[in-house]
Protein backbone atom coordinates (compact mmCIF):
# COMPACT_ATOMS: atom_id res chain seq x y z
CA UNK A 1 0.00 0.00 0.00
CA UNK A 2 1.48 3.61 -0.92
CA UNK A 3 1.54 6.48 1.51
CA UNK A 4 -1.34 7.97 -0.25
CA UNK A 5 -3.40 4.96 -0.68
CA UNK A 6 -3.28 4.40 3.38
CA UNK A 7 -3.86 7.95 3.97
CA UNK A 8 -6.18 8.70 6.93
CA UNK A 9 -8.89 11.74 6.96
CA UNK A 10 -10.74 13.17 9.82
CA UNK A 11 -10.36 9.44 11.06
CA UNK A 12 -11.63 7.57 7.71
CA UNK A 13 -9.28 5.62 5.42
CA UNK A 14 -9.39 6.07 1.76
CA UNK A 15 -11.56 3.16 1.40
CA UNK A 16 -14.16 4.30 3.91
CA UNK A 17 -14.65 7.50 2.39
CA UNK A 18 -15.22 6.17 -0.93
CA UNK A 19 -17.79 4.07 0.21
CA UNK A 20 -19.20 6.79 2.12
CA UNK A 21 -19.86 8.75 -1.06
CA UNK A 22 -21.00 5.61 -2.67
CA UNK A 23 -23.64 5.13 -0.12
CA UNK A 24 -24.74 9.24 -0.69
CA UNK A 25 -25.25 8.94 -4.06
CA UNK A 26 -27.19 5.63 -3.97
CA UNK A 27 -29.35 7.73 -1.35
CA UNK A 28 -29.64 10.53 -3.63
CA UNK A 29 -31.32 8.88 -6.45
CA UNK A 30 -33.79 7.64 -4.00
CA UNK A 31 -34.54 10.85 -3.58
CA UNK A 32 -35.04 11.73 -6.94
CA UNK A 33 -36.52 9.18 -8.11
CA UNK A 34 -39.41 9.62 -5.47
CA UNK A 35 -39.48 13.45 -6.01
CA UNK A 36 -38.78 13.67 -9.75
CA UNK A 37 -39.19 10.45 -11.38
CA UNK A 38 -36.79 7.90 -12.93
CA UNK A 39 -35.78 10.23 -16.13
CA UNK A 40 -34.61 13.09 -13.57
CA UNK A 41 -32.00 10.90 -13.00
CA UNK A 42 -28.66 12.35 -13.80
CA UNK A 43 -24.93 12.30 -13.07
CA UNK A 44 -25.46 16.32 -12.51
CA UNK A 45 -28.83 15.40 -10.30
CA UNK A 46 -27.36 12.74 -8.66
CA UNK A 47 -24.22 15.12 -7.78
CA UNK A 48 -26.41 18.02 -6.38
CA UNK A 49 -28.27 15.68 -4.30
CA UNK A 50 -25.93 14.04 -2.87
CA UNK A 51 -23.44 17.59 -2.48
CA UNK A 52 -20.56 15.83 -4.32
CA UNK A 53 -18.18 16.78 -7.00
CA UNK A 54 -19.04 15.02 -10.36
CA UNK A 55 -15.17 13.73 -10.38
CA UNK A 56 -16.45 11.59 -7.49
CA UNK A 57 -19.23 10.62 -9.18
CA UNK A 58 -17.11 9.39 -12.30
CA UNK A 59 -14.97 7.15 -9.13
CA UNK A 60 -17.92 5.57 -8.12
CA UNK A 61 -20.28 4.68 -11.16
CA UNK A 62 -20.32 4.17 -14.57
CA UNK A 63 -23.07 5.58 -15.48
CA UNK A 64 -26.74 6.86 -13.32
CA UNK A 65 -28.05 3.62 -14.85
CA UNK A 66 -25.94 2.04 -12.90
CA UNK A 67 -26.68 4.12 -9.41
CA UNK A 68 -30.37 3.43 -9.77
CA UNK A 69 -29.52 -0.36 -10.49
CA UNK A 70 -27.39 -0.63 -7.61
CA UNK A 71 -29.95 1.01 -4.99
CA UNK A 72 -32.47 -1.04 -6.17
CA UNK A 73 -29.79 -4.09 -5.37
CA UNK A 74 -29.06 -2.88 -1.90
CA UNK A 75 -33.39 -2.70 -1.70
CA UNK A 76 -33.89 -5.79 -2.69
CA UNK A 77 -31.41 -7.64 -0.86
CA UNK A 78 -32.18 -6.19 2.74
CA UNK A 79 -36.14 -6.68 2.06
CA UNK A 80 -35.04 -10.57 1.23
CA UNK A 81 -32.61 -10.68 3.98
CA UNK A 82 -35.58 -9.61 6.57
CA UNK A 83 -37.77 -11.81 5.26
CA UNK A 84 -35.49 -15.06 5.44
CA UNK A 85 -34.62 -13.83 9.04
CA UNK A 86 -38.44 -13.27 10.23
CA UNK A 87 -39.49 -16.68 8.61
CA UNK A 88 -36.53 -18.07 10.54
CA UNK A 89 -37.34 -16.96 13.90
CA UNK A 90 -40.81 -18.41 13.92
CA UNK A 91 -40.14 -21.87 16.07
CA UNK A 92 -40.90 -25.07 13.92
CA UNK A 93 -43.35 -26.43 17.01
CA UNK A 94 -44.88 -23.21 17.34
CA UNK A 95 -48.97 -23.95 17.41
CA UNK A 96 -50.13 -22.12 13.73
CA UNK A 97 -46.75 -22.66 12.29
CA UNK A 98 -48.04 -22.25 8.88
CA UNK A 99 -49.80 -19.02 9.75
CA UNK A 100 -46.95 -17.34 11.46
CA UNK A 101 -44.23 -17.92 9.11
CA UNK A 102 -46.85 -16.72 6.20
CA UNK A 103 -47.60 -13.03 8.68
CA UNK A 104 -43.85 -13.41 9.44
CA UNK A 105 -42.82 -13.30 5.95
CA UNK A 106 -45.39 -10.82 4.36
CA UNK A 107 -45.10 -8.19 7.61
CA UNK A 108 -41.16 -8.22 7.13
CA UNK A 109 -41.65 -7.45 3.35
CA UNK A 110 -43.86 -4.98 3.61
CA UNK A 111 -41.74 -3.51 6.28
CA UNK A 112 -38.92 -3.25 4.25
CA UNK A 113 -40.51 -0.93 1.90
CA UNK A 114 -42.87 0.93 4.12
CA UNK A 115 -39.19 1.71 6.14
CA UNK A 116 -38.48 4.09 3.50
CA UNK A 117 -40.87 5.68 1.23
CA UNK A 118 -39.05 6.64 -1.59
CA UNK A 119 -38.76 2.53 -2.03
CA UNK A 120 -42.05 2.41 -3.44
CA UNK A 121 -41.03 5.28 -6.24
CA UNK A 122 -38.35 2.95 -6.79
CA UNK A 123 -40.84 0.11 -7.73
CA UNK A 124 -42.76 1.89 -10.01
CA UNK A 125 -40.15 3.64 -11.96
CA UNK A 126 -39.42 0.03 -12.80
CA UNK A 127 -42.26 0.32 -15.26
CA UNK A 128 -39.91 2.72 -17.59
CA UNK A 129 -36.59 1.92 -17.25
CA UNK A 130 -35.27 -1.36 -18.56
CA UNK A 131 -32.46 -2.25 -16.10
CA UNK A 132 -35.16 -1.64 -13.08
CA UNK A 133 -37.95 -3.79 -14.93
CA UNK A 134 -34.67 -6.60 -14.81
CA UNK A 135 -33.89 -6.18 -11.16
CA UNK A 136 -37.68 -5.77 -9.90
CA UNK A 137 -38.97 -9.49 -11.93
CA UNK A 138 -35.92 -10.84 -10.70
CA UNK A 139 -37.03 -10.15 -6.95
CA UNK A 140 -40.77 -11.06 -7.92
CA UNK A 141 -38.54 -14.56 -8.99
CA UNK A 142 -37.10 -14.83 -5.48
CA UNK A 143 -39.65 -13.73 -3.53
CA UNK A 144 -41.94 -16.52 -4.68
CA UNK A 145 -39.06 -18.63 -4.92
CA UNK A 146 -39.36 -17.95 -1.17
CA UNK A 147 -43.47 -18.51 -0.90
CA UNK A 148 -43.64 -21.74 -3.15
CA UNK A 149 -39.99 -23.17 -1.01
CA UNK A 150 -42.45 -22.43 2.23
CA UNK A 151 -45.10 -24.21 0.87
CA UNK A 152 -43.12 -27.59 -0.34
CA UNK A 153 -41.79 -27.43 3.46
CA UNK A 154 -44.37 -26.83 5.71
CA UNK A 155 -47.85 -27.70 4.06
CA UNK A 156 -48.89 -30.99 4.46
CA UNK A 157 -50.73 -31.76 0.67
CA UNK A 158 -47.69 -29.18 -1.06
CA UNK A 159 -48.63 -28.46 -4.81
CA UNK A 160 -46.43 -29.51 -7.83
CA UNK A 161 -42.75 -27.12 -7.92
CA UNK A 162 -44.48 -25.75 -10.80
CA UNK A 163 -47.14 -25.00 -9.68
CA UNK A 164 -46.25 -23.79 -6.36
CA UNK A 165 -44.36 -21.01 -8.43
CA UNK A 166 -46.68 -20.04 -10.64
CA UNK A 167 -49.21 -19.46 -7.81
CA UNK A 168 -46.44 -17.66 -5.73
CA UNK A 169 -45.72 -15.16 -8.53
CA UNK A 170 -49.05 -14.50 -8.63
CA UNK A 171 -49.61 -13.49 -5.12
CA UNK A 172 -45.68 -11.62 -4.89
CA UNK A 173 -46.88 -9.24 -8.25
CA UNK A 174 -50.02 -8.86 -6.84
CA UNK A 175 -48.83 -7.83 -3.23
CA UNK A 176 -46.36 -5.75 -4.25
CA UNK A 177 -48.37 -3.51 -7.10
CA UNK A 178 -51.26 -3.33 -3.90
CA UNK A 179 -48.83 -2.13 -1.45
CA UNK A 180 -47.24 0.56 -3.56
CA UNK A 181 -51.00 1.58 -4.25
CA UNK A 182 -51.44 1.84 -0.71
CA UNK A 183 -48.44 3.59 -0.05
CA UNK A 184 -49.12 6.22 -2.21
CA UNK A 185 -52.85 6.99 -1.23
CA UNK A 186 -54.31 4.97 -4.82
CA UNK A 187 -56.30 2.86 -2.51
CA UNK A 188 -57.91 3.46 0.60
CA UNK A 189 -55.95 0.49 2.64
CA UNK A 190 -54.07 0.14 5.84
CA UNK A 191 -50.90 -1.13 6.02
CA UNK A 192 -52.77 -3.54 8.43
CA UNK A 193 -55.34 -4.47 5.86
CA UNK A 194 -52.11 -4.89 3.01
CA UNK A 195 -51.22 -7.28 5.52
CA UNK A 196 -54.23 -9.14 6.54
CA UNK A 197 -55.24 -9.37 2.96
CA UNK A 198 -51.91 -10.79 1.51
CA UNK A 199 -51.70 -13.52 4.43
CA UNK A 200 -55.30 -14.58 3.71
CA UNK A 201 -54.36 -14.80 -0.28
CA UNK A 202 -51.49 -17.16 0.66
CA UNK A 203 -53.40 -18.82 3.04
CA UNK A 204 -55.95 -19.87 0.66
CA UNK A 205 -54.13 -21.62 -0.93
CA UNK A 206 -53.27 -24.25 1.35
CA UNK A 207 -55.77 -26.02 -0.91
CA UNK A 208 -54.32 -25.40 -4.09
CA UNK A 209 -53.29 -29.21 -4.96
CA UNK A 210 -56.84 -30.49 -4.04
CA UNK A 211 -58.29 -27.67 -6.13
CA UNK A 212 -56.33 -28.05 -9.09
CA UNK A 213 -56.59 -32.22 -8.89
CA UNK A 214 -60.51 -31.00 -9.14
CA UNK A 215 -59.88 -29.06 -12.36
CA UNK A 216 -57.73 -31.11 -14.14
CA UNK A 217 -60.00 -34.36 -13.55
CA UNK A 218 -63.08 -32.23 -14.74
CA UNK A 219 -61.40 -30.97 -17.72
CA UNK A 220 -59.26 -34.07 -18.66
């Protein structure tokens, strides 16, 4: 390491203070994302957001493609990482085990965006820009990776891998696109009701296999 590379500010390494500005810029497009949209997105609205020189900008990212890509990334892996740690803590004996790891898993998720608003602005400027559309199906994939993995485990009459996912997708697109509504006043609905709602969709289907055994005799 060179004397200027293990240089020490204020306290901070070199290192630390990179990542420091890292981590403000990542906050800034938050920002304006939720108070301008996705196509106010801009190395020189990124820079006067976050109070940094554009040369610092240029250290950090590529592009402000690749800020908004990366704070959805940092999103999407602390909303996963609370729900695999609040589906964990519910105790295998516990009486309604099904039921508690379902409220367990849908209260963490919607906790994670409800934490921080500008999240939800996040979501939905998915709909327009390509790399965001990417990243937010690919966390629709795990989070019903997550639902239908549940399901195989703990249900005793589990539906076919297939479709276990399918029918998780549906309920992960669905709960997501009705808590950003709720979020951001579209729908008159409590974060409670989000809740209550989503655990009774998942919890209906507890019958899925039997149901679909039904359909498939009738229409075979």
């Amino acid at each position: 390491m060179t004397e200027t590379e293990g240089r020490r500010y204020s306290g901070a390494s070199a290192e630390a203070r990179r990542e420091e500005r890292r981590a403000r810029f990542l906050d800034a497009a938050l920002t304006v994302v939720a108070r301008d949209g996705v196509a106010a997105v801009s190395a020189r609205s990124l820079c006067a957001e976050a109070g940094l020189h554009a040369r610092y900008f240029r250290e950090a990212f590529d592009s402000p493609d690749d800020v908004l890509t990366a704070a959805f990334d940092v999103m999407a892996a602390e909303l996963m990482g609370d729900v695999a740690t609040a589906i964990a803590a519910v105790a295998p004996e516990a009486p309604d085990v099904v039921e508690r790891k379902v409220r367990a898993g849908v209260r963490s998720s919607l906790g994670a965006i409800s934490a921080d608003p500008r999240r939800s602005a996040l979501l939905v400027g998915a709909d327009v820009h390509p790399g965001l559309r990417a990243r937010r199906e690919a966390l629709i994939d795990l989070l019903a990776g997550a639902m239908a993995a549940q399901a195989e485990e703990i249900l005793d009459d589990p539906p076919e891998h297939e479709d276990a996912q399918l029918s998780a997708r549906m309920i992960a697109v669905g709960g997501m696109h009705l808590a950003i509504a709720a979020s951001a006043g579209r729908i008159d609905a409590s974060p409670t009701t989000v809740e209550e709602i989503m655990v009774a969709g998942i919890l209906s289907n507890r019958e899925l296999s039997a149901v679909l055994r039904r359909l498939r005799e009738v229409s075979s």
